[in-house]
Protein backbone atom coordinates (compact mmCIF):
# COMPACT_ATOMS: atom_id res chain seq x y z
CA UNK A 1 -7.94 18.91 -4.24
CA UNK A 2 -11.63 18.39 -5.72
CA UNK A 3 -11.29 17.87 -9.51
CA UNK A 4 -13.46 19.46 -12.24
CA UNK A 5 -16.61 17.64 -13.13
CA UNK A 6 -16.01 16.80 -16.98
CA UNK A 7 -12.22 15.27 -15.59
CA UNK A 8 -14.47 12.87 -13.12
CA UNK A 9 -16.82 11.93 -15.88
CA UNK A 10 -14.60 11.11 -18.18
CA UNK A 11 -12.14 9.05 -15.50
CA UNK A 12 -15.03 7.44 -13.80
CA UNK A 13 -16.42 5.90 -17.10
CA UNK A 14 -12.54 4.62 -17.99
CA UNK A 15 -12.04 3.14 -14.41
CA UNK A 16 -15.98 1.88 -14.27
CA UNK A 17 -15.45 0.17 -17.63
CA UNK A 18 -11.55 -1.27 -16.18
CA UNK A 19 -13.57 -2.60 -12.91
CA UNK A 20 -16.18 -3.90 -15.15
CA UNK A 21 -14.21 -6.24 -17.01
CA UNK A 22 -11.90 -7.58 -14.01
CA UNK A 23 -15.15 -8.36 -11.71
CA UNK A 24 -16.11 -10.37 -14.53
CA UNK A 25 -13.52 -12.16 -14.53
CA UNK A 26 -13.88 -12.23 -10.77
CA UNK A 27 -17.21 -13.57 -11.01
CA UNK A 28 -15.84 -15.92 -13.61
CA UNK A 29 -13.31 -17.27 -11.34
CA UNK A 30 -15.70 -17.20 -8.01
CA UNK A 31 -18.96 -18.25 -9.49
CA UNK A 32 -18.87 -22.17 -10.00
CA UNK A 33 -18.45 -22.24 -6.05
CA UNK A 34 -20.42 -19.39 -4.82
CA UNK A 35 -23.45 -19.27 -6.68
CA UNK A 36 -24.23 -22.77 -5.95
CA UNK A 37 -24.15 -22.15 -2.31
CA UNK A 38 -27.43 -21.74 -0.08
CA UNK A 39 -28.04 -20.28 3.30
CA UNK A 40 -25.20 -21.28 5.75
CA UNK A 41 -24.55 -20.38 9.46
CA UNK A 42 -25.93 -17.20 10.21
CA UNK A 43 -28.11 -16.87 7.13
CA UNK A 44 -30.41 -19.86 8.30
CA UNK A 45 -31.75 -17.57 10.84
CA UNK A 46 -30.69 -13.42 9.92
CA UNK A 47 -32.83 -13.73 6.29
CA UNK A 48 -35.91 -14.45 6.45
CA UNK A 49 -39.44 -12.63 6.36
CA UNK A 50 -39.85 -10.64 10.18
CA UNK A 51 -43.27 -10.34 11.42
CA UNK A 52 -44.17 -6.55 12.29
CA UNK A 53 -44.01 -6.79 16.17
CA UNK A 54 -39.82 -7.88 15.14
CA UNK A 55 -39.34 -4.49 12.98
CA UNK A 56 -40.47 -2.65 15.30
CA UNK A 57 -39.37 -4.12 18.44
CA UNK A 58 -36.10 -3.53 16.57
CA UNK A 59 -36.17 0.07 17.13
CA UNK A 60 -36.68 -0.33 21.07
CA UNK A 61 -34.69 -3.77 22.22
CA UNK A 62 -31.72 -6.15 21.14
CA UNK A 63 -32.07 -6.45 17.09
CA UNK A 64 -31.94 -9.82 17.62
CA UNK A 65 -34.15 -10.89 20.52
CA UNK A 66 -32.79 -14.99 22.58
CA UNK A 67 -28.93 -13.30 23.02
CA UNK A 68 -27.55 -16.22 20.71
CA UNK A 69 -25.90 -13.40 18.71
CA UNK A 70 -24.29 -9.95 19.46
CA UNK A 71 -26.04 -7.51 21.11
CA UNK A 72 -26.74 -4.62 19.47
CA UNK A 73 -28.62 -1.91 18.23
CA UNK A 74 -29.20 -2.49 14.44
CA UNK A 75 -32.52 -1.29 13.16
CA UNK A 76 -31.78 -0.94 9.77
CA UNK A 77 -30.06 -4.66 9.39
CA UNK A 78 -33.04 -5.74 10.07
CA UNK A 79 -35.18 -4.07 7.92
CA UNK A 80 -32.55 -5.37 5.04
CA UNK A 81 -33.06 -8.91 6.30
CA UNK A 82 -36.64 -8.97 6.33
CA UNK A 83 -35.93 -7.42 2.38
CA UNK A 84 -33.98 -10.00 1.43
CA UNK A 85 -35.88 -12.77 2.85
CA UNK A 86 -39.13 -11.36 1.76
CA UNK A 87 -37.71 -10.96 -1.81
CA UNK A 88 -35.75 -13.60 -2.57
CA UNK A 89 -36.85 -16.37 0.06
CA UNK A 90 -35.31 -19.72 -0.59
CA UNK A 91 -33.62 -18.39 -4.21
CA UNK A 92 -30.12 -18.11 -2.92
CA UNK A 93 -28.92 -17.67 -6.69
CA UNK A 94 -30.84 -14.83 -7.34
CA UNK A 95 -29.86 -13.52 -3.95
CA UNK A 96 -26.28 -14.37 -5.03
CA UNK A 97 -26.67 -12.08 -7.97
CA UNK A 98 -28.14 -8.76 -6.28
CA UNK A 99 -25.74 -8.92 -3.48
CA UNK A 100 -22.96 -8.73 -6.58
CA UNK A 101 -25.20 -6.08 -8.00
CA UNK A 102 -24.69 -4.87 -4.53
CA UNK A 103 -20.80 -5.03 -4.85
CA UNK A 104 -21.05 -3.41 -7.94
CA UNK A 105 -22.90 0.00 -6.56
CA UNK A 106 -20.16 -0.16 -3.97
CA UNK A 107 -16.71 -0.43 -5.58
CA UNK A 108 -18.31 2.17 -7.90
CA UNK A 109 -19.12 4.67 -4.91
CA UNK A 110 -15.38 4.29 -4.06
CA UNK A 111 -14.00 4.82 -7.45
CA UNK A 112 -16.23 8.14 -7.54
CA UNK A 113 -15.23 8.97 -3.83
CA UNK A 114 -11.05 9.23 -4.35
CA UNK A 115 -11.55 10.73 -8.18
CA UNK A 116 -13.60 13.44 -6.20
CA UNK A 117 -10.34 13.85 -4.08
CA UNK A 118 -8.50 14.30 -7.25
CA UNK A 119 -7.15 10.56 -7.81
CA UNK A 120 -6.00 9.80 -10.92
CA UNK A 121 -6.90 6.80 -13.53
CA UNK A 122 -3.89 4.63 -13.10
CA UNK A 123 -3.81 5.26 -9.57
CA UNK A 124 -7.75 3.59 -9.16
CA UNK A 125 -7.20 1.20 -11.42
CA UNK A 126 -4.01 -0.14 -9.44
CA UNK A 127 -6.70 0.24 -6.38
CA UNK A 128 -9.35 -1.86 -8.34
CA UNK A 129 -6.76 -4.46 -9.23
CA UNK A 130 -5.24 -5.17 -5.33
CA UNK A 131 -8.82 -4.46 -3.72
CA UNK A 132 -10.73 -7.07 -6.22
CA UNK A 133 -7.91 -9.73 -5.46
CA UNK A 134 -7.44 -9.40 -1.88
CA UNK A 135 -9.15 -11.84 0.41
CA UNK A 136 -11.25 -8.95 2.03
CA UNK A 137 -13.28 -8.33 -0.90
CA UNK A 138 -14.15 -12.06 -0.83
CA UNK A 139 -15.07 -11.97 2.61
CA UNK A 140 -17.52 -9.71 2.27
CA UNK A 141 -18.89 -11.26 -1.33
CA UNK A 142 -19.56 -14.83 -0.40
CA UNK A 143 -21.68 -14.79 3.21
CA UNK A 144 -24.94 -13.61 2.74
CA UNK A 145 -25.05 -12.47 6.28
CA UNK A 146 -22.57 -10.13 5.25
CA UNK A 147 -24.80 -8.26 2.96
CA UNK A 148 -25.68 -5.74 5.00
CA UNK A 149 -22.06 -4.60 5.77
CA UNK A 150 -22.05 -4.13 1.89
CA UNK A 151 -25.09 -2.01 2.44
CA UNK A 152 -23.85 0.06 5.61
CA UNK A 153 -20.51 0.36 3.63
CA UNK A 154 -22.34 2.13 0.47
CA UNK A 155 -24.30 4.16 2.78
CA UNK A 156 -20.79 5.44 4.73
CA UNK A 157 -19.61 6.34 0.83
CA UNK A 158 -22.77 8.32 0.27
CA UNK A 159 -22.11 10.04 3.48
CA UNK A 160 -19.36 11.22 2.31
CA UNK A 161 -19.80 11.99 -1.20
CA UNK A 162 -22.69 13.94 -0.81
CA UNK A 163 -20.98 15.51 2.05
CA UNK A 164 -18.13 16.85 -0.42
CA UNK A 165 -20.88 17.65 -2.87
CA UNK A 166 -21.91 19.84 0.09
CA UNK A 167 -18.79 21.87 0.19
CA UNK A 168 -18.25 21.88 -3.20
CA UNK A 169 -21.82 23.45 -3.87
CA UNK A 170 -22.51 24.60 -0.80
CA UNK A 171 -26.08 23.34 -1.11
CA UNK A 172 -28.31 22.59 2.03
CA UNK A 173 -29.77 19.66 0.80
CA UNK A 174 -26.65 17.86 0.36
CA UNK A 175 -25.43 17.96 3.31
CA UNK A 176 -29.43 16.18 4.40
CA UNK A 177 -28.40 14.10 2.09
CA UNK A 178 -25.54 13.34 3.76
CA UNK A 179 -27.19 13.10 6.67
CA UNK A 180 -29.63 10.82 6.00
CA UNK A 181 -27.00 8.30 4.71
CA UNK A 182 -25.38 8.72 7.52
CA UNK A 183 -28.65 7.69 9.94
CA UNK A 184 -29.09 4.31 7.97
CA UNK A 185 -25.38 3.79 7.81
CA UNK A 186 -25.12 3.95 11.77
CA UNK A 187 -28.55 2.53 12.74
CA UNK A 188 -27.34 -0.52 10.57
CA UNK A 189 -23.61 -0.96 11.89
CA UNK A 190 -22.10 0.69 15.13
CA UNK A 191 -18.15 0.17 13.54
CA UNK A 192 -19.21 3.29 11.41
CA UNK A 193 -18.92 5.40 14.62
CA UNK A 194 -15.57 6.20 12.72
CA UNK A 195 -17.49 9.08 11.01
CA UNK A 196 -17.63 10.94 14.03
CA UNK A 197 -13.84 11.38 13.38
CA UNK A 198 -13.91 11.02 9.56
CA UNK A 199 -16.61 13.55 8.80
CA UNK A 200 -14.89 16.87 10.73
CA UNK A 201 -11.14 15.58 9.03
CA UNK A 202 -12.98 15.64 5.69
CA UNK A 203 -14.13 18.92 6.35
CA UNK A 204 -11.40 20.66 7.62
CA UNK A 205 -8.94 19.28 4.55
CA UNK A 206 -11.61 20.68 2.31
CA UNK A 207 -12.22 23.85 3.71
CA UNK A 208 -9.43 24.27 6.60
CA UNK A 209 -11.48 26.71 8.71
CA UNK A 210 -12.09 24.79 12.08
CA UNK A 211 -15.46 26.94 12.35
CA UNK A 212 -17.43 25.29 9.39
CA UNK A 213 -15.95 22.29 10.52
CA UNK A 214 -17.64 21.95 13.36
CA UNK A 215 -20.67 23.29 12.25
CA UNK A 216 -21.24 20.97 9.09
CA UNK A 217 -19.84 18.10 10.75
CA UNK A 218 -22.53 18.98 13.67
CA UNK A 219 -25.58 16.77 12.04
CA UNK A 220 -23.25 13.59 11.71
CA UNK A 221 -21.59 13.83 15.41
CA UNK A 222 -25.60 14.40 16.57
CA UNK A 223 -26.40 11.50 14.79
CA UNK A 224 -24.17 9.17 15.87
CA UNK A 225 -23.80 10.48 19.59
CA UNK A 226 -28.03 9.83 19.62
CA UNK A 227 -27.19 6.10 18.57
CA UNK A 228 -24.75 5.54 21.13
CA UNK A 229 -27.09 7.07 23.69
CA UNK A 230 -30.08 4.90 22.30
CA UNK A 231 -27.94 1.66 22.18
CA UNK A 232 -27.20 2.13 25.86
CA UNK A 233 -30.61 2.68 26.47
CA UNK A 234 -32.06 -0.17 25.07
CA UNK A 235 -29.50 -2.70 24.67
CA UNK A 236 -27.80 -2.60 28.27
CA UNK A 237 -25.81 -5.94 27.63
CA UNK A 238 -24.13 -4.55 24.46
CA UNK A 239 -20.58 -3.57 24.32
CA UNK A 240 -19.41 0.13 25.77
CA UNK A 241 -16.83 2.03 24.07
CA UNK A 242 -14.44 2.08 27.35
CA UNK A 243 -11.28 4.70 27.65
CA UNK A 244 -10.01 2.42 30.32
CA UNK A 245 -6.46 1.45 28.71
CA UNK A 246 -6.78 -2.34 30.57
CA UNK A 247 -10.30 -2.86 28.50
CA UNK A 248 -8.73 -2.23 24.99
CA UNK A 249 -7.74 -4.80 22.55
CA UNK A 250 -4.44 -3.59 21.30
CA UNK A 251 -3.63 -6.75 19.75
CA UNK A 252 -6.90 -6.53 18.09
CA UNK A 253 -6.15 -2.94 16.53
CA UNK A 254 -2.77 -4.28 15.24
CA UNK A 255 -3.98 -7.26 13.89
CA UNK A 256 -6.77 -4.96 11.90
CA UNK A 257 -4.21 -2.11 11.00
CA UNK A 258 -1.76 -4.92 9.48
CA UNK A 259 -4.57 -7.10 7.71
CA UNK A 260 -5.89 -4.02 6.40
CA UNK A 261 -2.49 -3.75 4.51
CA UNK A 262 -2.55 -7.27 2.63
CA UNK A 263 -4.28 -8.66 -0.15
CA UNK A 264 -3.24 -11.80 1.35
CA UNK A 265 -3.60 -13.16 4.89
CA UNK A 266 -0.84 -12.40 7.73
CA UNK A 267 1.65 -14.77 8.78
CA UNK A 268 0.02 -17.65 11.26
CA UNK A 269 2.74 -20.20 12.89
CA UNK A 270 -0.23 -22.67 13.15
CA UNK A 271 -1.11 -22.75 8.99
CA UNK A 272 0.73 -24.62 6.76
CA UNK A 273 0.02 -22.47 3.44
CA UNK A 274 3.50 -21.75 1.88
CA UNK A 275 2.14 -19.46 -0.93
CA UNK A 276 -0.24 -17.32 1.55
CA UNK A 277 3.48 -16.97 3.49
CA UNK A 278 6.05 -16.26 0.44
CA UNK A 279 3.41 -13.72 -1.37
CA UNK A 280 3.56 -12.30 2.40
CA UNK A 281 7.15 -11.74 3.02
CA UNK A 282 7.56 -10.29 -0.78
CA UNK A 283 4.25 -8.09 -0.31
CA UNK A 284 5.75 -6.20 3.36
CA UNK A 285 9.65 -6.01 1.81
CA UNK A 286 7.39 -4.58 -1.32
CA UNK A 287 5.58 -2.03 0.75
CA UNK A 288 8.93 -0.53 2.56
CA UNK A 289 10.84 -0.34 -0.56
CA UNK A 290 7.71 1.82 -1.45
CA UNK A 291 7.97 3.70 1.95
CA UNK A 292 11.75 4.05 1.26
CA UNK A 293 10.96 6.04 -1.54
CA UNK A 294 8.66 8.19 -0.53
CA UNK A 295 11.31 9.16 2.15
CA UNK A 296 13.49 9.69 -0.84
CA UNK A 297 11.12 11.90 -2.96
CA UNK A 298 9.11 13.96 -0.55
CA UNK A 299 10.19 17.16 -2.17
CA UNK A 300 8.72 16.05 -5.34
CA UNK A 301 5.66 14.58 -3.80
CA UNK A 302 5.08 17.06 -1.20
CA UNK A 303 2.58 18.80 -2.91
CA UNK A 304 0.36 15.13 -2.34
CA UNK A 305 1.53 15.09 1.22
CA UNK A 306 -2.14 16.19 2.55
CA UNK A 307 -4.22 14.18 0.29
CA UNK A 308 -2.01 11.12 1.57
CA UNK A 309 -2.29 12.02 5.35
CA UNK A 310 -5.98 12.28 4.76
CA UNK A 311 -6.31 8.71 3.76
CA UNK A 312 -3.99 7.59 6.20
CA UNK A 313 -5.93 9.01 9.12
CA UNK A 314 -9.42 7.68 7.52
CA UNK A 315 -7.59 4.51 7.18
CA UNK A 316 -6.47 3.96 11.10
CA UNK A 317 -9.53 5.51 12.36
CA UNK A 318 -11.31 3.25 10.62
CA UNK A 319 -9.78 0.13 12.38
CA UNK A 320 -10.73 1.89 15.78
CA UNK A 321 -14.00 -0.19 16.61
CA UNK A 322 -11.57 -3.31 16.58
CA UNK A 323 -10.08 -1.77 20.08
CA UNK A 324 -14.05 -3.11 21.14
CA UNK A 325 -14.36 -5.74 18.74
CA UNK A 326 -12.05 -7.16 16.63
CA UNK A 327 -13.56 -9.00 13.38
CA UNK A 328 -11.74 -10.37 10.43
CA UNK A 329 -14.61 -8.95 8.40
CA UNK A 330 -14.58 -5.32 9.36
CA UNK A 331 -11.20 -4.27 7.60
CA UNK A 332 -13.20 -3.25 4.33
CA UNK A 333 -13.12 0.23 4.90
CA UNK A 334 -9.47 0.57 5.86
CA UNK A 335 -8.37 -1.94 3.55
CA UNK A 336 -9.66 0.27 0.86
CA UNK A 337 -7.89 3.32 2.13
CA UNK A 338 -4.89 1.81 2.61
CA UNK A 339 -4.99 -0.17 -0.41
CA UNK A 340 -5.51 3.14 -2.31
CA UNK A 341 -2.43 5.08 -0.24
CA UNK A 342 -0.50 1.68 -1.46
CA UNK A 343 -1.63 2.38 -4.77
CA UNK A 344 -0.45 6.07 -4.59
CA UNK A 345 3.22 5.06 -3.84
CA UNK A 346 2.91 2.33 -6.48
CA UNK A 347 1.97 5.12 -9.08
CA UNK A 348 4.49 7.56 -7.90
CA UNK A 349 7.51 4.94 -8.03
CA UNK A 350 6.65 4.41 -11.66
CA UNK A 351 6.58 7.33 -12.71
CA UNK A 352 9.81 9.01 -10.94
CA UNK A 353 12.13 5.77 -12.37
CA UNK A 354 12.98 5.41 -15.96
CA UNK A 355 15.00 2.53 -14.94
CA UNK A 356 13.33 -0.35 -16.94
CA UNK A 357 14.18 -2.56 -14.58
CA UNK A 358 12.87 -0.87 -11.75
CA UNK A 359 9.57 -0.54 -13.34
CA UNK A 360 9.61 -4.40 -14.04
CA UNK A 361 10.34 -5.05 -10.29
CA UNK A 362 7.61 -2.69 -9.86
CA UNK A 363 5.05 -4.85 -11.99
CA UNK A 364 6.68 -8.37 -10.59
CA UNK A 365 5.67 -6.99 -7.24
CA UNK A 366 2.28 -6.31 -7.41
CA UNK A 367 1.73 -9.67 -9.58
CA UNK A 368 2.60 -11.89 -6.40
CA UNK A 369 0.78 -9.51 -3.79
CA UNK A 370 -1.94 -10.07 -6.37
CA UNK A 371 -2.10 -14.02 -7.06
CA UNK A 372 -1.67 -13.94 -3.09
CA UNK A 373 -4.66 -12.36 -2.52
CA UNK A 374 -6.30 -14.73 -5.05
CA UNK A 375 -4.59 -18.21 -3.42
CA UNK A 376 -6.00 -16.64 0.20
CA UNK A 377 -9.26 -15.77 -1.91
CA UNK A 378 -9.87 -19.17 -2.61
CA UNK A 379 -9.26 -20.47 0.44
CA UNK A 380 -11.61 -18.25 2.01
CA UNK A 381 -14.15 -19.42 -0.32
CA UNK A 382 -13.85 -22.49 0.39
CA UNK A 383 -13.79 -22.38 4.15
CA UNK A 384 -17.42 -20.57 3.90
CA UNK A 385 -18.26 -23.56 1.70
CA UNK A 386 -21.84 -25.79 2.82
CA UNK A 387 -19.51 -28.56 2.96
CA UNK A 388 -16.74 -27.16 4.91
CA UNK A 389 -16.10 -28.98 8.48
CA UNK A 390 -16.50 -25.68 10.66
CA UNK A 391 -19.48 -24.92 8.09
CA UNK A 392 -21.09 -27.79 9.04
CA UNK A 393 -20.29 -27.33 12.97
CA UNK A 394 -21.46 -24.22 12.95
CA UNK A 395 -24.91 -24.64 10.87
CA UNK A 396 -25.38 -27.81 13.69
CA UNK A 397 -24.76 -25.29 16.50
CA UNK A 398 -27.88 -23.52 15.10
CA UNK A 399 -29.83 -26.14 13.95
CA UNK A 400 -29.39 -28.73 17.03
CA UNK A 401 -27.26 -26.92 20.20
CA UNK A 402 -28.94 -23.72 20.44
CA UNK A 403 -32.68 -24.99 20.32
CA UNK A 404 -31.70 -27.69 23.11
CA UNK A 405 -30.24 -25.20 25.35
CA UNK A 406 -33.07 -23.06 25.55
CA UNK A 407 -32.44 -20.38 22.89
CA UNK A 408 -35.24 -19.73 19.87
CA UNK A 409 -33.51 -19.44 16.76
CA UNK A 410 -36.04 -17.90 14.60
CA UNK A 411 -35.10 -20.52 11.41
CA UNK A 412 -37.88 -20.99 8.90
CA UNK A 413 -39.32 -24.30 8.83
CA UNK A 414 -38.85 -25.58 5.39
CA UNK A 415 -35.03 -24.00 5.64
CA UNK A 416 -34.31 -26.30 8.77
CA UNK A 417 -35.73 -29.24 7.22
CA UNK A 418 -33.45 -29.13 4.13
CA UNK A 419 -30.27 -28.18 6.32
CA UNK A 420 -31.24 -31.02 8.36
CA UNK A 421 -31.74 -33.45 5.44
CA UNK A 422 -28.41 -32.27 3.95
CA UNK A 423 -26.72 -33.18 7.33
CA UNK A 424 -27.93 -36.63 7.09
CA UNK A 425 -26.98 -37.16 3.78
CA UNK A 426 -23.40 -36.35 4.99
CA UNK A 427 -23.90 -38.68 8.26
CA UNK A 428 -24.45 -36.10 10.42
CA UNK A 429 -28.04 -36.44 12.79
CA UNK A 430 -27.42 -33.40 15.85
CA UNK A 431 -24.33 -30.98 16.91
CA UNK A 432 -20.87 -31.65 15.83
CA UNK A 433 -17.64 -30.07 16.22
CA UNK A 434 -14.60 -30.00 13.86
CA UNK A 435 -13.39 -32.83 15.66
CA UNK A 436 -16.52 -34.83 15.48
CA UNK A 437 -16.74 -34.00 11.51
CA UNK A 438 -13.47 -35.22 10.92
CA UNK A 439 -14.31 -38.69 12.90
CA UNK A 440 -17.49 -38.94 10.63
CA UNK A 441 -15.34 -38.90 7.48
CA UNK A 442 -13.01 -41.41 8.53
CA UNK A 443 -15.99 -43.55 9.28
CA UNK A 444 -17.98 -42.54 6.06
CA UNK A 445 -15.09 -41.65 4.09
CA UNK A 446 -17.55 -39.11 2.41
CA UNK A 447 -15.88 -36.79 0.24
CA UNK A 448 -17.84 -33.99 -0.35
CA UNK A 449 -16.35 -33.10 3.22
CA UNK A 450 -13.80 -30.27 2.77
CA UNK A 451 -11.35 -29.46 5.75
CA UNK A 452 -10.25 -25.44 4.77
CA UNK A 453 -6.84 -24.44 5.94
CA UNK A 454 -8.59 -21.69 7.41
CA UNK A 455 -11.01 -20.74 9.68
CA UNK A 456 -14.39 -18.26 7.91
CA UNK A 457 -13.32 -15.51 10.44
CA UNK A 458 -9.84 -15.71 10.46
CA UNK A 459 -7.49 -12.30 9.05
């Protein structure tokens, strides 16, 4: 169901203002430690000013030329590199700022996206409120490298907003818009491929005629299909998509599909964080009492039923590229489907109880799924902390490992020398591991030292 244009207007600016004052608060919360962080791991190298014979090579070769990172095909991440390192050079607080400014644009694409599907107020602003606490949305806040999946993410929301703008109007030049979006979106991040799926479902629940379908999904699936075949082309070491059963990650998808679920982190044997686990067990028994009654109520909320299978099928296929390559940070997209789906149910159960203390349960609930996405928050922020041990081993990996086995890590000079005299200060002079950081404390008992619970790319 698309909504009429005064409704959105008037919704949007309510939920806008809602997500204004809770990232705030965010901010608030999150500043003191991440906006006096600098360039760590994978920043030291990715932003930085590239020379013209790199953006272009880009276009025709491995985005990242000495196969120290991933190969891949990423033009456009590039290009956004060399613009933030051109820009903002050594300023990693101003940085800090636009890529918030960038998480602004974002969140507000999405609120725009599902009140375009017809989603109502309470039901975003229960959205806003898990997505803005869950550890996801810190992920992707506090590593600059990260940036760019915060740019290929607003693209994939343009896609498809202008691409229901498209059907709505049935104007050309949205669906170039669309199209366009959808080249800068792909040519920045391959784990988009999930438009070729999303684009044609999107259609066909708009429109249900299988013919337009396929013909106004046609520019996206060209688009993406001519990555794939350039990718191969060029970058011949980089990952395949493989229908060979044996060369799947299953565990991967399932790890992705349940993350994608929490606010908070998944169980791990291996972690001692008793919070992280209660605000885990009361967040899945929270989420089948929800399913429960659905089960119950489908005759009342079968009118919904295709809205709610729509996000459900963005939501998996959007965990897809982790059957290639699973990554802790790549759950945004599905985490904000699901998340809204959970949201859905939340709303729903509200509002078919008049039992008070039901709708108390209802609010206790979502307060501990919330404060455990804000425990696992923090914890995240602190293991992508300068001063975190696997920081610090990494950042050495880069600085000292890599350049004496051979490898050119493109790290600009005045950068390197400040990481390096910021090792030394904590008694560090070439490559350490965890281990070896742990040993230097004992020794130095330095203090600015943190150990994190967690690892920066675990769920």
């Amino acid at each position: 169901m698309i909504v009429k244009k005064k409704n959105i207007k008037k919704d949007f600016t309510y939920s806008l203002l809602f997500f204004s004052f809770i990232f705030l608060i965010w901010n608030i919360f999150a500043g003191d430690h991440l906006y006096s962080e600098g360039y760590v791991w994978d920043d030291i190298h990715f932003i930085r000013s590239y020379s013209m014979a790199e953006i272009i090579n880009s276009w025709k070769d491995n985005w990242v030329p000495g196969k120290f990172e991933t190969p891949s095909y990423r033009p456009f991440a590039i290009l956004f590199y060399h613009f933030f390192g051109s820009v903002f050079q050594e300023n990693t607080l101003l940085l800090r700022v636009f890529v918030m400014f960038l998480m602004y644009i974002l969140i507000s694409l999405v609120i725009f996206f599902f009140l375009l599907l017809g989603a109502k107020k309470k039901q975003i602003i229960i959205l806003l409120t898990i997505l803005i606490s869950s550890k996801i949305f810190m992920t992707l806040a506090s590593w600059f490298t990260l940036s760019v999946l915060i740019l290929s993410y607003i693209f994939f929301f343009l896609t498809l907003v202008n691409f229901i703008y498209f059907k709505i109007t049935n104007k050309f030049i949205y669906l170039i818009f669309s199209s366009f979006t959808c080249f800068v979106c792909i040519f920045s991040r391959e784990e988009l491929y999930s438009l070729f799926f999303i684009v044609p479902i999107l259609s066909y629940y708009l429109d249900k005629d299988l013919k337009k379908t396929f013909l106004s999904s046609l520019p996206i699936i060209i688009l993406i299909t001519a990555h794939y075949i350039l990718r191969g082309i060029f970058v011949e070491e980089a990952t395949n998509i493989s229908l060979n059963f044996s060369n799947l990650n299953i565990v991967g998808l399932i790890k992705s599909l349940v993350s994608s679920l929490l606010p908070m982190s998944f169980y791990k044997p291996y972690v001692n964080d008793s919070i992280n686990t209660f605000s885990l067990i009361v967040w899945i028994f929270f989420l089948f009492y929800l399913l429960i009654n659905l089960i119950k109520n489908y005759k009342i909320l079968i009118t919904k039923i295709n809205l709610y299978l729509l996000v459900f099928l963005i939501a998996v296929i959007s965990c897809l590229p982790s059957l290639i390559n699973t990554r802790a940070f790549g759950i945004f997209i599905p985490s904000v489907f699901f998340f809204f789906l959970i949201s859905c149910l939340i709303s729903n159960s509200f509002l078919l109880t008049d039992n008070k203390i039901n709708k108390i349960f209802i609010v206790i609930m979502i307060f501990i799924g919330v404060a455990g996405g804000i425990f696992r928050s923090y914890n995240h922020m602190e293991s992508m902390s300068q001063f975190s041990s696997q920081i610090i081993s990494a950042d050495t990996m880069l600085i000292y490992k890599k350049p004496s086995l051979g490898y050119d890590v493109p790290t600009p000079e005045d950068r390197k020398k400040e990481k390096i005299i910021f090792l030394k200060e904590l008694g560090i002079n070439g490559y350490v591991t965890i281990k070896d950081v742990q040993n230097i404390q004992k020794n130095n008992k330095n203090k600015k030292i943190i150990f994190p619970i967690y690892s920066p790319l675990s769920f």
